[in-house]
C-alpha atoms as a PDB file:
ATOM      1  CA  UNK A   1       0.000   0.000   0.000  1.00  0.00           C
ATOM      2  CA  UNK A   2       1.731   3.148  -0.983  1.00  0.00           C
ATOM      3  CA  UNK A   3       1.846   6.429   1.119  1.00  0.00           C
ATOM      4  CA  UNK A   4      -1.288   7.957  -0.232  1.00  0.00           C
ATOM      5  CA  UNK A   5      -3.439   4.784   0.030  1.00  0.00           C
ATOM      6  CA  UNK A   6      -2.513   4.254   3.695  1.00  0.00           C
ATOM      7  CA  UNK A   7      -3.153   8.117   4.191  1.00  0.00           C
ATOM      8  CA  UNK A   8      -6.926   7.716   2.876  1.00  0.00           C
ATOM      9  CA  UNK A   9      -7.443   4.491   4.301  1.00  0.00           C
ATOM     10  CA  UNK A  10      -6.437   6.243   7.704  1.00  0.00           C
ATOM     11  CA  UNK A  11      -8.705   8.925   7.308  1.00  0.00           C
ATOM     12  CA  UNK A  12     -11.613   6.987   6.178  1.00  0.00           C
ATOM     13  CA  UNK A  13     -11.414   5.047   8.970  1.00  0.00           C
ATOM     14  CA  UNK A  14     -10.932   7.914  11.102  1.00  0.00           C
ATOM     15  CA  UNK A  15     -14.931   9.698   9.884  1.00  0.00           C
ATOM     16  CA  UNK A  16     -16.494   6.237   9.636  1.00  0.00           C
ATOM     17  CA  UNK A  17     -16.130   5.963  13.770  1.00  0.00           C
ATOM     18  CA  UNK A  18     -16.862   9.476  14.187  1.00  0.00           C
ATOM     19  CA  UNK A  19     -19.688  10.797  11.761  1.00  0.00           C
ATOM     20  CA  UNK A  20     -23.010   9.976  13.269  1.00  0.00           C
ATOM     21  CA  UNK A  21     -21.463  11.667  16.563  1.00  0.00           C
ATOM     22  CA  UNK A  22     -20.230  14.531  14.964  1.00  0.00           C
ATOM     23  CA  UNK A  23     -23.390  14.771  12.561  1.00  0.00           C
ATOM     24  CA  UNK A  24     -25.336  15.184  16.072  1.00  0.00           C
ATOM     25  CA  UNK A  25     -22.608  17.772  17.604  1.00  0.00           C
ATOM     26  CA  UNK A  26     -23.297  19.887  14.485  1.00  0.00           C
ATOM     27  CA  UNK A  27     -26.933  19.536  14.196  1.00  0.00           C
ATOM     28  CA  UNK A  28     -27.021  20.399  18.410  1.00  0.00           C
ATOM     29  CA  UNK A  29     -24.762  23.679  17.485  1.00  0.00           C
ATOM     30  CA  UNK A  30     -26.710  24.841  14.050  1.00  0.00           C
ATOM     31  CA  UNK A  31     -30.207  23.637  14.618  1.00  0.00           C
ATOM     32  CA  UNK A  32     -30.734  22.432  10.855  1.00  0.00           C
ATOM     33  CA  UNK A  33     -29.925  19.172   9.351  1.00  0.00           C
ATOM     34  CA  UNK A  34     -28.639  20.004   6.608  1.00  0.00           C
ATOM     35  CA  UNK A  35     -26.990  22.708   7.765  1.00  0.00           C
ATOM     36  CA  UNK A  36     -25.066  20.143  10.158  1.00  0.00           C
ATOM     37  CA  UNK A  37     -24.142  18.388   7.248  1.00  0.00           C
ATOM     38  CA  UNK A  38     -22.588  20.959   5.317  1.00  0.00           C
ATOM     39  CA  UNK A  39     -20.634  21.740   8.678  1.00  0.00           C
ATOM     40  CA  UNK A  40     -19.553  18.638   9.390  1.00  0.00           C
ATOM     41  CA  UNK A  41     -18.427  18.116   5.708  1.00  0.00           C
ATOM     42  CA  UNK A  42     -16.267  21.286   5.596  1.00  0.00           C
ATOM     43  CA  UNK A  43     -14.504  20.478   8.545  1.00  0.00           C
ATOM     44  CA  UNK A  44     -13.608  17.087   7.191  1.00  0.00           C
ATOM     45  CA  UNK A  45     -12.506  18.214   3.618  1.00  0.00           C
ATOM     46  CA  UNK A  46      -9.890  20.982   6.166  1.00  0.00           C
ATOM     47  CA  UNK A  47      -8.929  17.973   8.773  1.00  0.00           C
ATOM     48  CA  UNK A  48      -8.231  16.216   5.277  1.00  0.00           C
ATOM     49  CA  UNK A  49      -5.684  19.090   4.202  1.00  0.00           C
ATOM     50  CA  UNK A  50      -4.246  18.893   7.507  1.00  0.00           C
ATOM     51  CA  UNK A  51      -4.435  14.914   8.331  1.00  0.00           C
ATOM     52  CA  UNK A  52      -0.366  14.244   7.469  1.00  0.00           C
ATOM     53  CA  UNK A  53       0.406  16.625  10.395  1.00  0.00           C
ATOM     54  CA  UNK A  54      -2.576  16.466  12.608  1.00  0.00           C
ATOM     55  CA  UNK A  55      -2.381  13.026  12.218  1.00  0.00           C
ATOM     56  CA  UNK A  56       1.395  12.557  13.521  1.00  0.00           C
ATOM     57  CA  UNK A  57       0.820  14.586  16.304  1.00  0.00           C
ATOM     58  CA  UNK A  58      -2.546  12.471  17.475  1.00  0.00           C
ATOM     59  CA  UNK A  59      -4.342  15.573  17.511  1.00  0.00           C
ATOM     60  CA  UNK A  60      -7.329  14.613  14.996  1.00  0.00           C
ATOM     61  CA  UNK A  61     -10.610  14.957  17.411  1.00  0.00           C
ATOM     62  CA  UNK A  62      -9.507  18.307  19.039  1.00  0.00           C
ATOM     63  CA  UNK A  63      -8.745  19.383  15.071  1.00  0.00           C
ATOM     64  CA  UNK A  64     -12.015  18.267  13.744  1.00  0.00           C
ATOM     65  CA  UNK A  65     -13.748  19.261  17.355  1.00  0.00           C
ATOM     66  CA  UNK A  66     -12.316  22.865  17.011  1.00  0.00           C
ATOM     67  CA  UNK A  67     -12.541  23.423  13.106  1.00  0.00           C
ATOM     68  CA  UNK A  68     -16.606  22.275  13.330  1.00  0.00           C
ATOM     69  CA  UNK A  69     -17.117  24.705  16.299  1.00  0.00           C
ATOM     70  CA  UNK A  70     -15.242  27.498  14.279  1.00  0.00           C
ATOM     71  CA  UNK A  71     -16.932  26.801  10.679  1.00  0.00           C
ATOM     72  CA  UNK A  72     -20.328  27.336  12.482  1.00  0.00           C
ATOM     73  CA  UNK A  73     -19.639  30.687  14.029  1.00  0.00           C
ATOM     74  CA  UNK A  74     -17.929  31.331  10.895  1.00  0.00           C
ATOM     75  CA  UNK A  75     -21.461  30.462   8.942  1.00  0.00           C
ATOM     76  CA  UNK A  76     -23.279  32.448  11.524  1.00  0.00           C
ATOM     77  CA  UNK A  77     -21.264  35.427  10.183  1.00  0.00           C
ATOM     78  CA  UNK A  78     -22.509  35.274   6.643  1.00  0.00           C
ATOM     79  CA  UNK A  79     -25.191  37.437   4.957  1.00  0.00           C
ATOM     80  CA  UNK A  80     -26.162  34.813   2.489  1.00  0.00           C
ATOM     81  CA  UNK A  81     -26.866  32.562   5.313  1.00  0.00           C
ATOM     82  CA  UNK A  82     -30.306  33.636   6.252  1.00  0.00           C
ATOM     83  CA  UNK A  83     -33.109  31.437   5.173  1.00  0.00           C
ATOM     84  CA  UNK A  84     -35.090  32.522   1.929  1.00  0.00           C
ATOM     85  CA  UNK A  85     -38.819  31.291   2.158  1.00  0.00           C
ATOM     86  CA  UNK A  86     -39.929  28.488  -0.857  1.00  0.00           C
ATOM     87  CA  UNK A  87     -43.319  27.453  -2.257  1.00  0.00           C
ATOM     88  CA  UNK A  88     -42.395  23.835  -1.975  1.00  0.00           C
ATOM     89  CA  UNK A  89     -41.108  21.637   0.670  1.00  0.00           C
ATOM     90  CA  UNK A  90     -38.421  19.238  -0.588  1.00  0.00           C
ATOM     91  CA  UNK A  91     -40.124  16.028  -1.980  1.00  0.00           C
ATOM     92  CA  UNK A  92     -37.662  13.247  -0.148  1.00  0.00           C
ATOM     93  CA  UNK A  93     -37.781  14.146   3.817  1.00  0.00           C
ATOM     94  CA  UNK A  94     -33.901  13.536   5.420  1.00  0.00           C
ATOM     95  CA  UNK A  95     -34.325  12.615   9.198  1.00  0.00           C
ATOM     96  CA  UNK A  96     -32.011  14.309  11.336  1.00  0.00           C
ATOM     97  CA  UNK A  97     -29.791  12.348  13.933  1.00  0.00           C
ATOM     98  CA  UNK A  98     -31.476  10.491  16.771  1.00  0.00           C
ATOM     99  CA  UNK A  99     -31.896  12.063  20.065  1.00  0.00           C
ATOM    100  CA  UNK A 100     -33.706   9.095  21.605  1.00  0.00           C
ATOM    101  CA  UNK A 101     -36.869  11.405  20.681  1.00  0.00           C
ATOM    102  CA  UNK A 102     -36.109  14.440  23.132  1.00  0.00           C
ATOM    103  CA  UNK A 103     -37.293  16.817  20.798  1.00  0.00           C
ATOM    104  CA  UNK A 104     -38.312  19.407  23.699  1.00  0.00           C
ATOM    105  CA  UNK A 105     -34.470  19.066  24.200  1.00  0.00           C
ATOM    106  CA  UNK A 106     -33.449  19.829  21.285  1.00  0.00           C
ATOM    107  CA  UNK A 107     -36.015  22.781  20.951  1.00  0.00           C
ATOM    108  CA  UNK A 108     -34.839  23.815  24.718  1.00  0.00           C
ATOM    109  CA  UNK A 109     -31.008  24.270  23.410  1.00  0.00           C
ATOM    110  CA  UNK A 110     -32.038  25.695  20.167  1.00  0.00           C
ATOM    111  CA  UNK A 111     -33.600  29.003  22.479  1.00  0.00           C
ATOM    112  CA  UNK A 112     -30.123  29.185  23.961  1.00  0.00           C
ATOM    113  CA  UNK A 113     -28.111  31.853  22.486  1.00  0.00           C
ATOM    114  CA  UNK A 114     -24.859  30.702  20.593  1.00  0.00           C
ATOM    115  CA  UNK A 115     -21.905  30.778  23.215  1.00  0.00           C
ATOM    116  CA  UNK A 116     -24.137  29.055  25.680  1.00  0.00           C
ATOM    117  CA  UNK A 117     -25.988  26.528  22.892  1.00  0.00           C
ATOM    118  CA  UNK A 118     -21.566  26.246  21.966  1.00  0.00           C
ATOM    119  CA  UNK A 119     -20.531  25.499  25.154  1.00  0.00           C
ATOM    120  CA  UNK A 120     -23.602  22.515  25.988  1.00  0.00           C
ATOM    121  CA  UNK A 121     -22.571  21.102  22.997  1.00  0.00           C
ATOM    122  CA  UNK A 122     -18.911  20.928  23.624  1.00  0.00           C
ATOM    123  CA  UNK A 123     -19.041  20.163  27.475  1.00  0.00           C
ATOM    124  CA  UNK A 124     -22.019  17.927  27.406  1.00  0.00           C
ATOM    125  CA  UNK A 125     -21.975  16.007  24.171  1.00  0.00           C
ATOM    126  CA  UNK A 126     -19.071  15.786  23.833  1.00  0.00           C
ATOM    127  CA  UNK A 127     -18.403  15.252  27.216  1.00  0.00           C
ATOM    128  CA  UNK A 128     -15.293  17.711  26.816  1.00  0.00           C
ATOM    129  CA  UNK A 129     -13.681  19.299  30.792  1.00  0.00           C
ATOM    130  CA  UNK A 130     -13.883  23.090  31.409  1.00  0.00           C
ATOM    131  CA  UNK A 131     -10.564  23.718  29.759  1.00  0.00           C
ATOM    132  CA  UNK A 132     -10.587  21.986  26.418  1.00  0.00           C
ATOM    133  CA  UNK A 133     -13.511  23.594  25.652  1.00  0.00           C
ATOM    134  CA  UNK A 134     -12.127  27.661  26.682  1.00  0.00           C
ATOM    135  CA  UNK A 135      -9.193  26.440  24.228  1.00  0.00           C
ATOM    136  CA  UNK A 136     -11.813  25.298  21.368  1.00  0.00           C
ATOM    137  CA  UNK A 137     -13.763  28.860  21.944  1.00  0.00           C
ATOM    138  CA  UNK A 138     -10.732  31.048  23.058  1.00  0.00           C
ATOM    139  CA  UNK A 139     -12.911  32.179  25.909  1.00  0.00           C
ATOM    140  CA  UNK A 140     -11.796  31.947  29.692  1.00  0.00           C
ATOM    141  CA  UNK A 141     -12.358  29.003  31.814  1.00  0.00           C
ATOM    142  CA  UNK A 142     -14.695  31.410  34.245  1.00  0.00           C
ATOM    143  CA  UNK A 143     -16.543  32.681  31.223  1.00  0.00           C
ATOM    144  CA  UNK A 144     -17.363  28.712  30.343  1.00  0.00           C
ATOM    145  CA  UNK A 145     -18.154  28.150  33.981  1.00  0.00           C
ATOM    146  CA  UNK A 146     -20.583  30.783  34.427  1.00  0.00           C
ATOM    147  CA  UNK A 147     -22.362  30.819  30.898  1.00  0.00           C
ATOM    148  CA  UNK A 148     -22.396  26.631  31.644  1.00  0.00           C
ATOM    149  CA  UNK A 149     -24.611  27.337  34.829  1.00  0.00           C
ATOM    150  CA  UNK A 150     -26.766  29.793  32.965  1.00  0.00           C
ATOM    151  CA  UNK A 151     -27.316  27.541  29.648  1.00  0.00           C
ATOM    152  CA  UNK A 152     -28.317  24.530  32.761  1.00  0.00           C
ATOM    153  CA  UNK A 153     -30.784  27.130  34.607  1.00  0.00           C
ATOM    154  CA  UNK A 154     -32.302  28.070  30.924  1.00  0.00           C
ATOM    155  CA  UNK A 155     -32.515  24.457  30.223  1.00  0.00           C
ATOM    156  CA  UNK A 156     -34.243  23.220  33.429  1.00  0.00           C
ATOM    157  CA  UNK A 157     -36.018  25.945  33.600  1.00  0.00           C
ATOM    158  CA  UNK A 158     -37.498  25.620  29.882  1.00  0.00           C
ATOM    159  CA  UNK A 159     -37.926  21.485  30.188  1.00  0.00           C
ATOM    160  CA  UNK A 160     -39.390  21.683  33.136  1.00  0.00           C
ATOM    161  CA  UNK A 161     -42.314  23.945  32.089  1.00  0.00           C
ATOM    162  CA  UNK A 162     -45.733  21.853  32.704  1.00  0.00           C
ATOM    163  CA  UNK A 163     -46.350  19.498  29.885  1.00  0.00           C
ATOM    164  CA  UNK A 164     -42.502  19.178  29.192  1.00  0.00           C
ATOM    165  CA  UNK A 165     -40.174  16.869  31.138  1.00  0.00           C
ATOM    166  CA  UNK A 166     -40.181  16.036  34.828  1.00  0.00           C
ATOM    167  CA  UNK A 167     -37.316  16.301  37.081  1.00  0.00           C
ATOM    168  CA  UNK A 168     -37.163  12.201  37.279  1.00  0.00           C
ATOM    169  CA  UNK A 169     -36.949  12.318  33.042  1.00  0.00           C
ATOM    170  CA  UNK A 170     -34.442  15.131  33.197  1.00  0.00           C
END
């Protein structure tokens, strides 16, 4: 196997463990499908322009971890972004990823604004500590700390409106 096989072979293996979770990740920070799809695909084709180096030094997650949360405040930036209203829905319907049918979750962190909806994402999902995720947001570990405990209170506070969740389901 030459060089360049073993390098794609590598890297395919690498997004065939990690897609569906980082499919979710992205869907959890942008709120749209397909959206999440076009995220996580942009930050594959850069961890793919980077994967010789990244890959030597083991650092592929926190690559791909900190390129998807950086492409999606990067899309939030553009104009052409916004949504433009259509007279037709799509014909085929593409389900997004499973949530174990918490949609009131999903809906709950979708009213969070972006640093806090970030920052779930990144330190709940991805079940990432207080410090990886400041260095993925360049933000200080107090800011993550304290916009953490507000993005919880919002949460709670929004899931456990009556005819949400209970406590005991939270």
């Amino acid at each position: 196997m030459s060089g360049a096989e073993r390098r794609d072979q590598e890297f395919s293996d690498f997004v065939r463990a990690r897609r569906s979770r980082l499919v979710g990740a992205a869907y959890l920070l942008c709120g749209d499908r397909y959206a999440a799809e076009d995220l996580v695909q942009t930050a594959l084709v850069k961890l793919y322009s980077a994967w010789p180096r990244i890959h030597r030094q083991g650092a592929e997650d926190a690559y791909l971890r900190k390129t998807l949360v950086r492409t999606n405040i990067d899309a939030g930036r553009r104009s052409w972004r916004r949504e433009v209203a259509s007279e037709r829905f799509p014909e085929e319907s593409v389900p997004g990823p499973d949530l174990d049918g918490r949609d009131e979750l999903v809906r709950a962190l979708a009213a969070l604004g972006p640093r806090q909806r970030r920052i779930v994402v990144l330190r709940y999902w991805l079940d990432l500590s207080v410090e990886e995720v400041a260095t993925d947001l360049r933000i200080s570990t107090g800011t993550v700390k304290s916009q953490s405990a507000r993005a919880l209170d919002n949460l709670r506070a929004r899931l456990t409106e009556p005819g949400v969740l209970t406590q005991e389901q939270l």
